[in-house]
Protein backbone atom coordinates (compact mmCIF):
# COMPACT_ATOMS: atom_id res chain seq x y z
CA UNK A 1 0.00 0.00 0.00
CA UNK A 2 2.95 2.47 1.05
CA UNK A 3 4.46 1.46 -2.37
CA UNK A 4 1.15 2.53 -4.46
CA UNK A 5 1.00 6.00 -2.64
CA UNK A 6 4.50 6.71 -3.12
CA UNK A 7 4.47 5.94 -7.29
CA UNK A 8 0.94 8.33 -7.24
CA UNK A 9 3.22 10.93 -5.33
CA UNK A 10 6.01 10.97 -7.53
CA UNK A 11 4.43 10.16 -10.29
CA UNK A 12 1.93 13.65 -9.15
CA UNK A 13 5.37 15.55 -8.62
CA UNK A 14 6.92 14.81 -11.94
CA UNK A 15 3.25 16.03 -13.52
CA UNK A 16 3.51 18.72 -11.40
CA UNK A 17 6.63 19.95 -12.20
CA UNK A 18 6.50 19.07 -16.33
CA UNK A 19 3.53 21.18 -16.40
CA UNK A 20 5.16 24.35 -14.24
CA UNK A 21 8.12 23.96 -16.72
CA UNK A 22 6.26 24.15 -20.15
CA UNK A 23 6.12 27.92 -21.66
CA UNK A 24 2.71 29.52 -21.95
CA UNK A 25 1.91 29.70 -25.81
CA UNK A 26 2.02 33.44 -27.63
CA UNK A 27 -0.89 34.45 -28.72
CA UNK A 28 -1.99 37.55 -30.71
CA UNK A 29 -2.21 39.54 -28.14
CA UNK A 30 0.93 39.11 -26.47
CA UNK A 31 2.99 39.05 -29.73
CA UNK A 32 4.31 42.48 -29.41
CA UNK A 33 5.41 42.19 -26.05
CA UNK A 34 8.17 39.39 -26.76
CA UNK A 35 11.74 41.55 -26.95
CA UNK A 36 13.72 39.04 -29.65
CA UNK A 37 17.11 38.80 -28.97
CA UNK A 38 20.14 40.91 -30.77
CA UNK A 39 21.65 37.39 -31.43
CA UNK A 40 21.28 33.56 -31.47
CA UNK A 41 17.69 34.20 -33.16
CA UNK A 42 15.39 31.32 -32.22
CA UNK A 43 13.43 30.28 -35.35
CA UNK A 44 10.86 28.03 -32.72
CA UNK A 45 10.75 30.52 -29.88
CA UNK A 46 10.94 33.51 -31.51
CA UNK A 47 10.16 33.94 -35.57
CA UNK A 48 7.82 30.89 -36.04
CA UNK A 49 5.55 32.93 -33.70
CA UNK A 50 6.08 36.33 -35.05
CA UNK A 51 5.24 34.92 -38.64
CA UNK A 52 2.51 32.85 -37.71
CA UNK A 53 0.18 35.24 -35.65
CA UNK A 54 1.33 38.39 -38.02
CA UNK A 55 1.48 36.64 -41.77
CA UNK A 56 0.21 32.90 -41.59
CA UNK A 57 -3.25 33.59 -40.90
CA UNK A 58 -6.56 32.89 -43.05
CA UNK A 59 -6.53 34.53 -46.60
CA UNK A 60 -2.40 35.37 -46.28
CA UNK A 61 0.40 33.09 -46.05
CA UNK A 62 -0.84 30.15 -44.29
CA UNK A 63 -0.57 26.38 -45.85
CA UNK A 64 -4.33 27.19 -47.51
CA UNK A 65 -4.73 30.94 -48.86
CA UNK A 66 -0.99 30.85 -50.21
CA UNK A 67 -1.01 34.54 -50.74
CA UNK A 68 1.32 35.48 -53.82
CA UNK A 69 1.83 31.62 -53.93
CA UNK A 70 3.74 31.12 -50.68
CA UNK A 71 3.14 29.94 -47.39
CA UNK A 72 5.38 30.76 -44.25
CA UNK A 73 3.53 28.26 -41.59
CA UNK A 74 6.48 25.86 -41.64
CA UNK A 75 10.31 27.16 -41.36
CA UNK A 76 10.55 24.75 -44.53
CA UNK A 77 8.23 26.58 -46.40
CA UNK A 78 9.53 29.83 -45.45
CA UNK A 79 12.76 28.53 -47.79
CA UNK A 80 10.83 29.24 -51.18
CA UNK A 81 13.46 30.63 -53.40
CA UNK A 82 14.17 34.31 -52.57
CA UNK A 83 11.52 34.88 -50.03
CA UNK A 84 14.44 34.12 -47.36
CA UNK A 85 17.92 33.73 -48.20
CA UNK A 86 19.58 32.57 -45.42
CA UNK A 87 23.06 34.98 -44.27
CA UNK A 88 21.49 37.66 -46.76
CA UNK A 89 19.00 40.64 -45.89
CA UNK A 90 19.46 42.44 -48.74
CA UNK A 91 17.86 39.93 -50.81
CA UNK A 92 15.77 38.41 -48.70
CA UNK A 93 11.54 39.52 -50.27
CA UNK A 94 10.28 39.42 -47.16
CA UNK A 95 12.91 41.54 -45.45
CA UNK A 96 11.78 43.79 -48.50
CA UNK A 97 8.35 43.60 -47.54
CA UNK A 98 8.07 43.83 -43.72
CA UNK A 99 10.58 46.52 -44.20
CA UNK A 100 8.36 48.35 -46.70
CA UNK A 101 11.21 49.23 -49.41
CA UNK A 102 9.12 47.29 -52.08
CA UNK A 103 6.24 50.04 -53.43
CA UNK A 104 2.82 48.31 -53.45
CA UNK A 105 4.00 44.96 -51.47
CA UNK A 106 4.40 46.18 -47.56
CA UNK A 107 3.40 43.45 -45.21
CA UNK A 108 0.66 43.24 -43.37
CA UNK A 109 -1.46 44.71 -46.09
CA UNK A 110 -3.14 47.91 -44.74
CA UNK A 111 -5.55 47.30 -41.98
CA UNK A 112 -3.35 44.41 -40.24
CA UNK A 113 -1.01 45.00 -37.49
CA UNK A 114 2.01 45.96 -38.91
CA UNK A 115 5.01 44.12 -37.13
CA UNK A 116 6.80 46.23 -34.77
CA UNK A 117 11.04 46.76 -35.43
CA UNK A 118 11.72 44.10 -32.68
CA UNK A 119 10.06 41.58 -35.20
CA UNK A 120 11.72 43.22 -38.13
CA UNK A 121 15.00 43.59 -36.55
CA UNK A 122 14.68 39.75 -35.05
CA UNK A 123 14.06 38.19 -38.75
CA UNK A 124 16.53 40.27 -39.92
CA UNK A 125 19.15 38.56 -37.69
CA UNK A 126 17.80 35.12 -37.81
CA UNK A 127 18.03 35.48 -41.49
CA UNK A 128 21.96 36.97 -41.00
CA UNK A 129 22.02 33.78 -38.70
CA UNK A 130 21.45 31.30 -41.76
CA UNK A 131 17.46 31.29 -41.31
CA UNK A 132 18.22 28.41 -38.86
CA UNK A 133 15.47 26.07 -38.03
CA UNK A 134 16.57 26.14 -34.27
């Protein structure tokens, strides 16, 4: 009997303490309050995020809509030629885009929130990184 209550304790303890450890998702409205790091650029914990809740969503770049033919829901399919070019900013589209310098493409389109330079400046140097899937 001591021997079942001691396996429900520990095994309660290690539950416990497995669900205290596990980050709280981002959502949407929390987004803009993540500060991205100047360097080692997490694509999982940092730019997966950004791009999901800010570009991936219904009718833009998610697996389905495919805006302008590409989707940036996987860090895979954010590799489509030329959309990110990884150690290269300066020829990276959607560096171009979030950025603005491209006339008629800026990203979000008008009436989305626009990401804020933390974002920019984080994709910018996961992208300077190698575009990492880390």
């Amino acid at each position: 009997m001591k021997k079942v209550i001691l396996n429900t304790l520990v095994a309660s303890l290690f539950g416990l303490l497995l669900f205290i450890g596990c980050d709280k998702a981002v959502d949407a409205e929390d987004i803009d309050k993540v500060v991205i790091p100047e360097k080692n650029v997490s694509y999982g914990k940092y730019i997966h995020p950004v791009l999901n809740l800010k570009c991936a969503t219904s009718g833009c770049h998610n697996d389905e809509s495919r805006a302008a033919g590409y989707s940036v829901n996987t860090w895979s399919s954010t590799r489509t030629p030329g959309i990110v070019n990884p150690g290269d900013v300066q020829t990276s589209t959607l560096v171009w885009v979030i950025e603005g310098t491209v006339a008629g493409r800026n990203m979000p389109p008008f009436g989305y929130p626009p990401l804020n330079q933390n974002q920019i400046n984080g994709i910018k140097q996961w992208i300077l990184e190698g575009a990492l899937n880390n």
